[in-house]
PDB file of N, CA and C in Angstrom:
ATOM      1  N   UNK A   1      23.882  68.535 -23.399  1.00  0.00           N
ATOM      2  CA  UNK A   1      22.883  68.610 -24.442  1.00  0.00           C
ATOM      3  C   UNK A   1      23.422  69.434 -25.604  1.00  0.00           C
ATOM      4  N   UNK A   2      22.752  69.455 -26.645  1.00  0.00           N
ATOM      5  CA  UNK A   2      23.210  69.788 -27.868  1.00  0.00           C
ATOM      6  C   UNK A   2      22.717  71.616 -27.601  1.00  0.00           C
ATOM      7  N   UNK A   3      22.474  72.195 -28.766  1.00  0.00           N
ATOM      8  CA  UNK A   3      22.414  73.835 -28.717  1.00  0.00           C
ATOM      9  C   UNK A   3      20.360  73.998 -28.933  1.00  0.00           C
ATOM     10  N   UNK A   4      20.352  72.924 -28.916  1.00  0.00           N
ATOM     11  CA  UNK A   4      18.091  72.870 -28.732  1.00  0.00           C
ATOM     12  C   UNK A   4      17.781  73.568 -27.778  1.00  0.00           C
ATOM     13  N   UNK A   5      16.813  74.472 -27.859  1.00  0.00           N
ATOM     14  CA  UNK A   5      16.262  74.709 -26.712  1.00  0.00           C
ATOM     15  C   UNK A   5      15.317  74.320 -26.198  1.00  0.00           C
ATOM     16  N   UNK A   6      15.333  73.314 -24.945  1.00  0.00           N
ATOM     17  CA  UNK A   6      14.251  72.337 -24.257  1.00  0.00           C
ATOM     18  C   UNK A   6      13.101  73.165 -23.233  1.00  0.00           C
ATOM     19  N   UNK A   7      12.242  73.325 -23.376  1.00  0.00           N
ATOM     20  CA  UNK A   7      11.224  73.941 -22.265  1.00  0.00           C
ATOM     21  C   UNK A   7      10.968  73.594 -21.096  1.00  0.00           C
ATOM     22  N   UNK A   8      11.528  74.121 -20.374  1.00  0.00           N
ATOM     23  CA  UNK A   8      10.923  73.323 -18.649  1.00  0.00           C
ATOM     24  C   UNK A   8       9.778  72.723 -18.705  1.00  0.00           C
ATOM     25  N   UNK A   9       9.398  71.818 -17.757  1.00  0.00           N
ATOM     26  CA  UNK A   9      10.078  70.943 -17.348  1.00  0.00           C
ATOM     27  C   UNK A   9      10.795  70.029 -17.814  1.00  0.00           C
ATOM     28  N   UNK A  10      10.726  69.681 -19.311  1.00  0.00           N
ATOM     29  CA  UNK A  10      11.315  68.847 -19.985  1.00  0.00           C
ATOM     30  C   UNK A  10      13.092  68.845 -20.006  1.00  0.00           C
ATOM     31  N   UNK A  11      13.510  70.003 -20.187  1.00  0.00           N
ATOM     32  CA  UNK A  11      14.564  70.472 -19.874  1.00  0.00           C
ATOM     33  C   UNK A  11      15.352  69.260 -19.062  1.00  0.00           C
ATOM     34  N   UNK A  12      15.002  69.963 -17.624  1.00  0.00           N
ATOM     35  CA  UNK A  12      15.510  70.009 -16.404  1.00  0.00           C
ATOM     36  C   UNK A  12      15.262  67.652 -16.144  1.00  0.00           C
ATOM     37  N   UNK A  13      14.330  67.507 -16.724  1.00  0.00           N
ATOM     38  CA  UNK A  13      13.816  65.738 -16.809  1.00  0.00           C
ATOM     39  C   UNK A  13      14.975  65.261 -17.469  1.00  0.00           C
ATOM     40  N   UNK A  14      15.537  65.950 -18.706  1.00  0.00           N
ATOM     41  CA  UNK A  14      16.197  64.997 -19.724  1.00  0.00           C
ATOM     42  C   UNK A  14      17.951  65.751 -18.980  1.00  0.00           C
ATOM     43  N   UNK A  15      18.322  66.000 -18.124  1.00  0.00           N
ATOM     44  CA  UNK A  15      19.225  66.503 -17.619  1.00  0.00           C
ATOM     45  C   UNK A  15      19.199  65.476 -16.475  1.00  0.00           C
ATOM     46  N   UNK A  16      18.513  64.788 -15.861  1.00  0.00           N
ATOM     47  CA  UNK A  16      18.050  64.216 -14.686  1.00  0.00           C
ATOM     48  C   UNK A  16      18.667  62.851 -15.372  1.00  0.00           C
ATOM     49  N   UNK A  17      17.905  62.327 -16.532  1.00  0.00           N
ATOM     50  CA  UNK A  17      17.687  61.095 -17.288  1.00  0.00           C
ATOM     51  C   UNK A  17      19.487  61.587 -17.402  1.00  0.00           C
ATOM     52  N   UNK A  18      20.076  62.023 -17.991  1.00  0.00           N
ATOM     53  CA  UNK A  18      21.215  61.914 -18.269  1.00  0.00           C
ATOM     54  C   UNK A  18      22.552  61.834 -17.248  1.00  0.00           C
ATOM     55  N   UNK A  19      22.366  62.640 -16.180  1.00  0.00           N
ATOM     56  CA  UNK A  19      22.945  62.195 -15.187  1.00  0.00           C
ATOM     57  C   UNK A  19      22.395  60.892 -14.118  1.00  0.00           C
ATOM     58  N   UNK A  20      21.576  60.141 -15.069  1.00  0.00           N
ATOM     59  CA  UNK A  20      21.342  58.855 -14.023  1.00  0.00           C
ATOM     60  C   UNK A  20      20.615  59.370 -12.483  1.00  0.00           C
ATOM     61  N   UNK A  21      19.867  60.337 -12.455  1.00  0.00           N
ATOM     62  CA  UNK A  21      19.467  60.101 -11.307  1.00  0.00           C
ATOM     63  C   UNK A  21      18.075  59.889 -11.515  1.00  0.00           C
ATOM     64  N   UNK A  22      17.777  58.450 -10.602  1.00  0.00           N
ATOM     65  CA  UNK A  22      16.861  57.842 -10.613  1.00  0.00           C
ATOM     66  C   UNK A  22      15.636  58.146 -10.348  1.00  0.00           C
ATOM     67  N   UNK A  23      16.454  58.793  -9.018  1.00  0.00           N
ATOM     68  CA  UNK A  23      14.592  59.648  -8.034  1.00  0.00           C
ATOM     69  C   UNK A  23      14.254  61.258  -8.731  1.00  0.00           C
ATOM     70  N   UNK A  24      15.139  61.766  -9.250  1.00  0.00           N
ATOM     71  CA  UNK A  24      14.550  63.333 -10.184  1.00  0.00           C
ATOM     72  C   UNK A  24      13.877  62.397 -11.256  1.00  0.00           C
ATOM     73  N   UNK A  25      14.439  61.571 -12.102  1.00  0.00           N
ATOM     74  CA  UNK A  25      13.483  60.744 -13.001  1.00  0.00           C
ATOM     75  C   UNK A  25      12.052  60.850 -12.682  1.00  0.00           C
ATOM     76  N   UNK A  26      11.821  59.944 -11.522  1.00  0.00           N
ATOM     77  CA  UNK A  26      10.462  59.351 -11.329  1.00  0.00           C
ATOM     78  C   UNK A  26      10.215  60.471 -10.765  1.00  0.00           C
ATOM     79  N   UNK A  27      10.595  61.606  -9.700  1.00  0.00           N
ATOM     80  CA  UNK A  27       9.621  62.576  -9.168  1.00  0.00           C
ATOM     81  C   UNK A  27       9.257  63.955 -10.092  1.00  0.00           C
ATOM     82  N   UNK A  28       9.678  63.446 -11.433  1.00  0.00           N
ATOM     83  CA  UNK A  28       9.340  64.249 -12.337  1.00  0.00           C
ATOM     84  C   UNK A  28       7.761  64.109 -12.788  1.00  0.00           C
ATOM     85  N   UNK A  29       7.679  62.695 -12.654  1.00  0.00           N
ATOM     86  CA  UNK A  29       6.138  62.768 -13.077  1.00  0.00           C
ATOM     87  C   UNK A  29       5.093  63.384 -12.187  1.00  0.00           C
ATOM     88  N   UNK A  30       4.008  63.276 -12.443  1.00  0.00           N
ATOM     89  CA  UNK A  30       2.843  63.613 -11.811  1.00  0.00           C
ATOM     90  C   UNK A  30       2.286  62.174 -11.031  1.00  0.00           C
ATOM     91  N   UNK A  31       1.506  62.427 -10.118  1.00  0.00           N
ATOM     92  CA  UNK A  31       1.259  60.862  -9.251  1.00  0.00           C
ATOM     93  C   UNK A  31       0.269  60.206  -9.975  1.00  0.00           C
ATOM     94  N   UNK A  32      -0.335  60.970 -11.271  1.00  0.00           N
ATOM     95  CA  UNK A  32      -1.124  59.907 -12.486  1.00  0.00           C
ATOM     96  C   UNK A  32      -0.235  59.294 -13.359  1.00  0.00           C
ATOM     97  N   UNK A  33       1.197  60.092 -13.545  1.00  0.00           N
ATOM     98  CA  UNK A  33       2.139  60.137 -14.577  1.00  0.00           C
ATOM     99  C   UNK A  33       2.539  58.620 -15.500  1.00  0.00           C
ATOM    100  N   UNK A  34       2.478  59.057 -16.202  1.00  0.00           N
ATOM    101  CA  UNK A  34       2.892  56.997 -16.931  1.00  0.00           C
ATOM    102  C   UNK A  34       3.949  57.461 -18.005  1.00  0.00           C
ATOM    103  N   UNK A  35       3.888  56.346 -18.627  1.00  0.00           N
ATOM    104  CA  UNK A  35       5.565  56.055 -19.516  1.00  0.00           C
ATOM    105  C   UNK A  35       5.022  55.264 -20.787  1.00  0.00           C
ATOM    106  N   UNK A  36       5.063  55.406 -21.978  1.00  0.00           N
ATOM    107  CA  UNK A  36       4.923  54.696 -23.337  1.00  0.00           C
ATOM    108  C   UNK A  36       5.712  54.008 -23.967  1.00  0.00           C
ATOM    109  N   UNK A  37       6.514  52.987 -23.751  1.00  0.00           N
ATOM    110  CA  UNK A  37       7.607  53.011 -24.684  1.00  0.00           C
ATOM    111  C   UNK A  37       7.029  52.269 -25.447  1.00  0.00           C
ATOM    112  N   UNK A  38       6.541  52.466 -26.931  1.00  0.00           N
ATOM    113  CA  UNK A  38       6.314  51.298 -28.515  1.00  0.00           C
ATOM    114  C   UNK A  38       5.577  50.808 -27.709  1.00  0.00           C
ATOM    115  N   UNK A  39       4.399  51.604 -26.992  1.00  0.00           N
ATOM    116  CA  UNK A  39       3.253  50.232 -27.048  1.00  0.00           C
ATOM    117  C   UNK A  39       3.157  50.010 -25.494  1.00  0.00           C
ATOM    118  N   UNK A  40       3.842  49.794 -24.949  1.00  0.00           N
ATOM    119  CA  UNK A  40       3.923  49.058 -23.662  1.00  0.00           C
ATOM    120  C   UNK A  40       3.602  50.279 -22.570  1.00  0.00           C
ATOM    121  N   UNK A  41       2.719  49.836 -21.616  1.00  0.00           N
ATOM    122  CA  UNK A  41       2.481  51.139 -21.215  1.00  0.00           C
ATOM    123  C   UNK A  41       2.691  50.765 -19.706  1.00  0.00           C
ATOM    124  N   UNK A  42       3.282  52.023 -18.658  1.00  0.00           N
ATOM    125  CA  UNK A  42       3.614  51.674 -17.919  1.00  0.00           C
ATOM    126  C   UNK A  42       3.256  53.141 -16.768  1.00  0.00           C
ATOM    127  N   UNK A  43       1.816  52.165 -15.940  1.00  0.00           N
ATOM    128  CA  UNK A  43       0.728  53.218 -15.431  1.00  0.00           C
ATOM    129  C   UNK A  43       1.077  53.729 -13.869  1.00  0.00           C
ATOM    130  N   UNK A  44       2.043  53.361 -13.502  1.00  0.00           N
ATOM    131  CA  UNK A  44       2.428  54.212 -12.139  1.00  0.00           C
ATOM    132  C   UNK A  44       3.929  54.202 -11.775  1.00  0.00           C
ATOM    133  N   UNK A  45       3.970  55.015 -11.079  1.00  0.00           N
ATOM    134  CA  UNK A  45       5.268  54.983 -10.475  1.00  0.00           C
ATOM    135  C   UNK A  45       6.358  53.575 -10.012  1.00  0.00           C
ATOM    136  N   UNK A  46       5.425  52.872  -9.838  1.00  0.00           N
ATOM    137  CA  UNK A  46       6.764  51.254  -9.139  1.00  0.00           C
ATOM    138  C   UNK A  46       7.107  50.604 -10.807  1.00  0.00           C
ATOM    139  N   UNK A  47       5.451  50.646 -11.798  1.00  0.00           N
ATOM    140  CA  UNK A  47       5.960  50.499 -12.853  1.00  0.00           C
ATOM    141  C   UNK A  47       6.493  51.000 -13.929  1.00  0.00           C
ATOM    142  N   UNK A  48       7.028  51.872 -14.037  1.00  0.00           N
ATOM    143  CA  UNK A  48       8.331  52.995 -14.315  1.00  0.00           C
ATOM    144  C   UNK A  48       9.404  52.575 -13.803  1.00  0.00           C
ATOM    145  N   UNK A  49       9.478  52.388 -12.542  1.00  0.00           N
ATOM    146  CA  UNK A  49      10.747  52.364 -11.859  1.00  0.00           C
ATOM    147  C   UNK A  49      11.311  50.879 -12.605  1.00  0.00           C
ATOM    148  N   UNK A  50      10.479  50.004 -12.001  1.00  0.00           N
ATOM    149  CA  UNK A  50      10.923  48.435 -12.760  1.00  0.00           C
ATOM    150  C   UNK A  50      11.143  48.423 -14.249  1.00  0.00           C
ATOM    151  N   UNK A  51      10.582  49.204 -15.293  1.00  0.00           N
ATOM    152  CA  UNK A  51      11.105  49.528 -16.599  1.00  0.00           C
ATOM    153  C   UNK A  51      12.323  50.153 -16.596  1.00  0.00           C
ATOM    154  N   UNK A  52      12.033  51.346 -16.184  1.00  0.00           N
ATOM    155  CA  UNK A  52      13.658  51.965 -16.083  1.00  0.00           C
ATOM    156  C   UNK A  52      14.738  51.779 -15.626  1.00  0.00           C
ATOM    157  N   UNK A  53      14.422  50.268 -14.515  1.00  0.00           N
ATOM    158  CA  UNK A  53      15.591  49.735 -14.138  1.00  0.00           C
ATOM    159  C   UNK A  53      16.706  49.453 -14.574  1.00  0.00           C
ATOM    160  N   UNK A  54      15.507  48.581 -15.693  1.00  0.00           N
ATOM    161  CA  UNK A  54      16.282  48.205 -16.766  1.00  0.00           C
ATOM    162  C   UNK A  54      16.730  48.554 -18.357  1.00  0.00           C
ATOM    163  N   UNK A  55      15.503  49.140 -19.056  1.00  0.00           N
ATOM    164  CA  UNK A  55      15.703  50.008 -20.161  1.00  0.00           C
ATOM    165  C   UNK A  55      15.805  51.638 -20.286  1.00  0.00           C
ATOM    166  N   UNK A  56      15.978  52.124 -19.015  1.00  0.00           N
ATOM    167  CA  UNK A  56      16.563  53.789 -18.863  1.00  0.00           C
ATOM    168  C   UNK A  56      17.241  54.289 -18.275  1.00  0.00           C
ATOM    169  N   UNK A  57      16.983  54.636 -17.034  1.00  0.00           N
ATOM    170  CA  UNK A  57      18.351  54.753 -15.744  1.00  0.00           C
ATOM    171  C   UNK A  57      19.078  53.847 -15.857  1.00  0.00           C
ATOM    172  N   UNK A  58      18.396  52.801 -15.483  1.00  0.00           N
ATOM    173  CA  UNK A  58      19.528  51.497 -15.246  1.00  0.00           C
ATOM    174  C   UNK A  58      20.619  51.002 -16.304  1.00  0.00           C
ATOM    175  N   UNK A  59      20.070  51.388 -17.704  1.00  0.00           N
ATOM    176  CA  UNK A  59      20.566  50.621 -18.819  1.00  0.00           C
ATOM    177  C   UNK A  59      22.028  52.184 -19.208  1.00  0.00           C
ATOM    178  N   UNK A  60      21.851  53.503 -18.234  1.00  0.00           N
ATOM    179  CA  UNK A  60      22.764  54.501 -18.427  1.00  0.00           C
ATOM    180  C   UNK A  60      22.725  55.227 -19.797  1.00  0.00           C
ATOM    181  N   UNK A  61      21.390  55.474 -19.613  1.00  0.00           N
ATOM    182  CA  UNK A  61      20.869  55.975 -20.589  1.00  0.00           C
ATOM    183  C   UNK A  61      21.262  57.644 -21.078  1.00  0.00           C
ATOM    184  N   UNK A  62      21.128  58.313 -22.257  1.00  0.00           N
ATOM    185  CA  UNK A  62      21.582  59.220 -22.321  1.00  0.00           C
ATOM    186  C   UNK A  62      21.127  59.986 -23.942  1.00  0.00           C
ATOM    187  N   UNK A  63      19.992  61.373 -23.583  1.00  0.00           N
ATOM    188  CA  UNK A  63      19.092  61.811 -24.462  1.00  0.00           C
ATOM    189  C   UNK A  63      19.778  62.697 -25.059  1.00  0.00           C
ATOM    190  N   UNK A  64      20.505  63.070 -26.554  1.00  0.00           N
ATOM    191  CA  UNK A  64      20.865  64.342 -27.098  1.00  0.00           C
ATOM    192  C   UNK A  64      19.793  64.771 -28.166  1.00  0.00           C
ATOM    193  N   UNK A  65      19.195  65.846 -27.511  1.00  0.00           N
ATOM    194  CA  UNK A  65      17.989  66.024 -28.264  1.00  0.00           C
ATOM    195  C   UNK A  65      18.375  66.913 -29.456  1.00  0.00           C
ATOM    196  N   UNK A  66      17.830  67.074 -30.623  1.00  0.00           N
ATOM    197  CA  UNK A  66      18.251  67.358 -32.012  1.00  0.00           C
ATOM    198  C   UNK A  66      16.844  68.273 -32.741  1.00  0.00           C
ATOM    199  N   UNK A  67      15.517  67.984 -32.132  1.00  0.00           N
ATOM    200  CA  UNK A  67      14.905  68.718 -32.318  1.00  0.00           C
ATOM    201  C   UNK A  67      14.062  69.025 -31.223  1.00  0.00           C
ATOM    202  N   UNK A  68      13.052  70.031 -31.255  1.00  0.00           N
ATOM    203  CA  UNK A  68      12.217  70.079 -30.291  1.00  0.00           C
ATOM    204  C   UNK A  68      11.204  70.954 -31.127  1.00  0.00           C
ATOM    205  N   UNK A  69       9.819  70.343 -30.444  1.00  0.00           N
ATOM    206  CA  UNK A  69       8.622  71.100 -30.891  1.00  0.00           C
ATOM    207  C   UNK A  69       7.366  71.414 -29.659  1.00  0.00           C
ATOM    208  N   UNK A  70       6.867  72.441 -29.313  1.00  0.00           N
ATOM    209  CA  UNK A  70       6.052  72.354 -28.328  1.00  0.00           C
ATOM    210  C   UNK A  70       4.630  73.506 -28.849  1.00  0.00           C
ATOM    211  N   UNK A  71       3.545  72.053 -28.501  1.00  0.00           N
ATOM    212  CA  UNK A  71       2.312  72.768 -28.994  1.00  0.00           C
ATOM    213  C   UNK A  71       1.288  73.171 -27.629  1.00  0.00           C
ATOM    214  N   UNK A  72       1.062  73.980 -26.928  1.00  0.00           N
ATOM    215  CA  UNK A  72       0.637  73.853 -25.880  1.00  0.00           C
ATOM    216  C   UNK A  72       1.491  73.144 -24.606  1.00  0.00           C
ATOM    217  N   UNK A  73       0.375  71.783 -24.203  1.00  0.00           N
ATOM    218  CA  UNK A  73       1.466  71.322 -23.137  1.00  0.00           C
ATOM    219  C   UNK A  73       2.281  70.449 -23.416  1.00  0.00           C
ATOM    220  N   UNK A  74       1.959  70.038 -25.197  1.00  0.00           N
ATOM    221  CA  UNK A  74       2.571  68.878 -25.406  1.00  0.00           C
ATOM    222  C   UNK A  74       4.319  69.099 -26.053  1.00  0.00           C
ATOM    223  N   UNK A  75       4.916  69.042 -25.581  1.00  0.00           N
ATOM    224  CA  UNK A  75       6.555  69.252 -25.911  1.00  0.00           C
ATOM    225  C   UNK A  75       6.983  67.943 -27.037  1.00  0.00           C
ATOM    226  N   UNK A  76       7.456  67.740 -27.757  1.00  0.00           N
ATOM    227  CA  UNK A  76       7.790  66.782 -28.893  1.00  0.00           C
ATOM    228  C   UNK A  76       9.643  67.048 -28.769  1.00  0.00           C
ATOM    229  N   UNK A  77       9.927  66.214 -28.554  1.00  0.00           N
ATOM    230  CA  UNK A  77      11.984  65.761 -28.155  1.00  0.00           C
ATOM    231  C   UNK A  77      12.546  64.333 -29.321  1.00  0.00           C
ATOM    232  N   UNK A  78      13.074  64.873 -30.332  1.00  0.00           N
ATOM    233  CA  UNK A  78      13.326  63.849 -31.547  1.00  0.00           C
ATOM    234  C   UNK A  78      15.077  64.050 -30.739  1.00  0.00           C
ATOM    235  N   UNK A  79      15.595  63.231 -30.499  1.00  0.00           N
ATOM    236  CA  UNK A  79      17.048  62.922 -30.467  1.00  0.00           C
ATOM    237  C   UNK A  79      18.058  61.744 -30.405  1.00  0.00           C
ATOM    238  N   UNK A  80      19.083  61.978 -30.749  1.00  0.00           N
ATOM    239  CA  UNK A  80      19.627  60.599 -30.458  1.00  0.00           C
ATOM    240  C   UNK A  80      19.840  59.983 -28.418  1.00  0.00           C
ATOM    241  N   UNK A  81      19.538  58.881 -28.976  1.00  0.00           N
ATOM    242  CA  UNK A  81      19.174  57.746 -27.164  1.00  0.00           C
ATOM    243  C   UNK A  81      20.015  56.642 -27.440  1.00  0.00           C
ATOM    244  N   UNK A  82      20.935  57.007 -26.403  1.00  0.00           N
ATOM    245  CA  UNK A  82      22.114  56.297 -26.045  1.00  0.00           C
ATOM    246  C   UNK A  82      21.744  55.509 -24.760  1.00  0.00           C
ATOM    247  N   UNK A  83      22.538  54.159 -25.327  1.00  0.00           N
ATOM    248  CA  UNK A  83      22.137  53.208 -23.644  1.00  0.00           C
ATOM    249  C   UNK A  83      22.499  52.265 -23.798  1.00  0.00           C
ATOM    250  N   UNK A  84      22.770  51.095 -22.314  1.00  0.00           N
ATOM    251  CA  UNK A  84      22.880  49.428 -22.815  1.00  0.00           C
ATOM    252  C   UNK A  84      21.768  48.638 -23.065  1.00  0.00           C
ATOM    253  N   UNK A  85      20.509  49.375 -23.632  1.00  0.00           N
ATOM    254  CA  UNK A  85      19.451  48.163 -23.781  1.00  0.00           C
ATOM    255  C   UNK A  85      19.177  48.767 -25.327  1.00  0.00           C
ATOM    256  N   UNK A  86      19.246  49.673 -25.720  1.00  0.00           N
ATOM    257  CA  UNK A  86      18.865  50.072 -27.197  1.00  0.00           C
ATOM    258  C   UNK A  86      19.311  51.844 -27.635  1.00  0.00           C
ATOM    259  N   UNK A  87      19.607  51.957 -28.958  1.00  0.00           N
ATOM    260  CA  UNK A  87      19.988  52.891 -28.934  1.00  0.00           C
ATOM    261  C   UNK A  87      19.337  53.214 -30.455  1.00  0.00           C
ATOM    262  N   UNK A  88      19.765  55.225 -30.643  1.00  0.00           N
ATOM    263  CA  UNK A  88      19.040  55.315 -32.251  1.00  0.00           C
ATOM    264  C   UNK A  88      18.258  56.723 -32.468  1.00  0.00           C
ATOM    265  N   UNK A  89      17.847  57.076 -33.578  1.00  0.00           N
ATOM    266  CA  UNK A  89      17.029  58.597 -33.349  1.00  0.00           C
ATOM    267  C   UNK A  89      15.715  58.042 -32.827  1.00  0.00           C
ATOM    268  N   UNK A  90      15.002  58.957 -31.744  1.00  0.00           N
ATOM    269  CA  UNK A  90      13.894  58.404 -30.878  1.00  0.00           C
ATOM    270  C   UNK A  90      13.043  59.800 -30.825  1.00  0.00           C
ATOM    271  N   UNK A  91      11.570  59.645 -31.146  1.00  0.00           N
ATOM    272  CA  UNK A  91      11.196  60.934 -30.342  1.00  0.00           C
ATOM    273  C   UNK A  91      10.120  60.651 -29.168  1.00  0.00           C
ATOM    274  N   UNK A  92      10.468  61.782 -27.892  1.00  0.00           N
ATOM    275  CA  UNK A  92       9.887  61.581 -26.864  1.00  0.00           C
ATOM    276  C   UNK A  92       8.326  62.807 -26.833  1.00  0.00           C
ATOM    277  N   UNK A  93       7.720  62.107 -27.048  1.00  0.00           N
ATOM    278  CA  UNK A  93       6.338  63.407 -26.646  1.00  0.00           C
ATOM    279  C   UNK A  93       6.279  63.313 -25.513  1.00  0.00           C
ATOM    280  N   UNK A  94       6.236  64.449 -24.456  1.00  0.00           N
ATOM    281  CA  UNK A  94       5.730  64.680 -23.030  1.00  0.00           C
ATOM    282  C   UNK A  94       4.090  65.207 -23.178  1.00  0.00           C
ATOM    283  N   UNK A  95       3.737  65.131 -22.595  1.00  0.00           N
ATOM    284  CA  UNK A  95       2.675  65.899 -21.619  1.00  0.00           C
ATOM    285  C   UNK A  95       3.047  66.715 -20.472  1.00  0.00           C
ATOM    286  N   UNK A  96       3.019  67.704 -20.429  1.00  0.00           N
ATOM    287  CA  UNK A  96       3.622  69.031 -19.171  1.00  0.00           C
ATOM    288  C   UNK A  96       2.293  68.922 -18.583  1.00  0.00           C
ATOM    289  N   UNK A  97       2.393  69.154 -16.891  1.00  0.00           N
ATOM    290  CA  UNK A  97       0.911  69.454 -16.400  1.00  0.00           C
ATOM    291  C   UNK A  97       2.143  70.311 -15.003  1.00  0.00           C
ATOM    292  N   UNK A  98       1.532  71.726 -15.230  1.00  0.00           N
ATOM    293  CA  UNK A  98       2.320  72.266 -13.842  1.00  0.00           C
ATOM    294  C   UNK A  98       4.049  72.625 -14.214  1.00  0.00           C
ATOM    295  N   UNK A  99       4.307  71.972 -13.304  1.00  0.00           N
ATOM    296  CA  UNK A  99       5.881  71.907 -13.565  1.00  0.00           C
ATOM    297  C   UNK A  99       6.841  70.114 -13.375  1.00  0.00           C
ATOM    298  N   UNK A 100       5.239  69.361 -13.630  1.00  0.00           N
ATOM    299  CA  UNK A 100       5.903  68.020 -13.960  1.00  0.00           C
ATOM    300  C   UNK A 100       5.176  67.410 -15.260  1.00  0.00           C
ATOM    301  N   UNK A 101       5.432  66.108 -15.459  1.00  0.00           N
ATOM    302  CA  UNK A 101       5.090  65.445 -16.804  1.00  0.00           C
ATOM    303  C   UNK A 101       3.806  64.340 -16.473  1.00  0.00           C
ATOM    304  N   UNK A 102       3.135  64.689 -17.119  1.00  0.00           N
ATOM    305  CA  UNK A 102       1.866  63.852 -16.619  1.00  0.00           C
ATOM    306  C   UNK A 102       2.506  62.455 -17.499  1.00  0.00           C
ATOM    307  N   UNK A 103       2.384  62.486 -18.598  1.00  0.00           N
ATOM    308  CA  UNK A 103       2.905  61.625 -19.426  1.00  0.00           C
ATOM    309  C   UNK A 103       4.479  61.295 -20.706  1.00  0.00           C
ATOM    310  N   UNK A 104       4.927  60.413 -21.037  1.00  0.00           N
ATOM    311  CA  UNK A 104       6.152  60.585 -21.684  1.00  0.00           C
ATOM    312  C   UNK A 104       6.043  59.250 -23.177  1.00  0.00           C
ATOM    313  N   UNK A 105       5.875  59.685 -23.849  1.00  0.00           N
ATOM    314  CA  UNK A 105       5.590  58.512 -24.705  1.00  0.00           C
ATOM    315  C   UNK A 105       6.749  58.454 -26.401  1.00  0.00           C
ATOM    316  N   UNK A 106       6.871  57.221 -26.146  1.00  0.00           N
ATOM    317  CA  UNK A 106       8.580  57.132 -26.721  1.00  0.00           C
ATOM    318  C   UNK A 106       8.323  56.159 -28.032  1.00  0.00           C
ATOM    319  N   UNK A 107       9.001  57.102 -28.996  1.00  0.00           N
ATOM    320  CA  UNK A 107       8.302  55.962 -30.333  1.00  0.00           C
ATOM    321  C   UNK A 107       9.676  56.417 -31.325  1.00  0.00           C
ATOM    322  N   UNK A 108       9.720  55.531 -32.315  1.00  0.00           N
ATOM    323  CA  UNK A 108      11.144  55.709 -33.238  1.00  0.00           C
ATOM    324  C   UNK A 108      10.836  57.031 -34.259  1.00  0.00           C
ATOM    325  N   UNK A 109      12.307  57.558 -34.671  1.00  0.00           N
ATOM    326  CA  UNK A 109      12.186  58.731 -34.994  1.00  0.00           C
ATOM    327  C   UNK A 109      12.560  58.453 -36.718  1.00  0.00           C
ATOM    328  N   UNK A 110      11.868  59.293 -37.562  1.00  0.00           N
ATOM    329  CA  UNK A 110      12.499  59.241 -38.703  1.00  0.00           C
ATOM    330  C   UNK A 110      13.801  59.943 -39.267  1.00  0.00           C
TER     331      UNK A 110
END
């Protein structure tokens, strides 16, 4: 990662996402936890996994985050997203609940 400083849990998620491991990925969320990418929403765990098969883990994905903002629980991650399904400046809003991510919602960055 770049010299940002990321807030747990987010941190320790986009360290997970970057070394490809699949199951810290998904057991990062919460068992309500969902996924946003542009719209498409993706409300449990099997459907995460089948997205990320292919457009995150699977695609060897890889987050260098460039900014960070956190208002409460909500953490805001603008960085460049490297991968084989799409790449580009992206920012990720989390939702923190505890010490996992209730939610992760992924939209293009200016």
């Amino acid at each position: 990662m770049s010299d940002v400083t990321v807030p747990e849990p987010v941190a320790e998620f986009i360290a997970r996402v970057n070394a490809g491991d699949e199951q810290g990925f998904l057991d990062a969320f919460t068992a309500s936890g969902y996924v946003d990418d542009w719209g498409r929403v993706f409300p449990d765990r099997a459907a995460i996994k089948k997205w990320s098969d292919v457009e995150f883990i699977g695609a060897k994905g890889v987050l260098t985050p460039t900014k960070v903002t956190q208002d409460g629980a909500t953490v805001v991650v603008i960085g460049d997203w490297r991968s084989n399904h799409a790449n580009g400046l992206s920012e990720f809003t989390f939702v923190v609940e505890g010490d996992k991510l209730a939610s992760m919602v992924i939209r293009g960055a200016d």
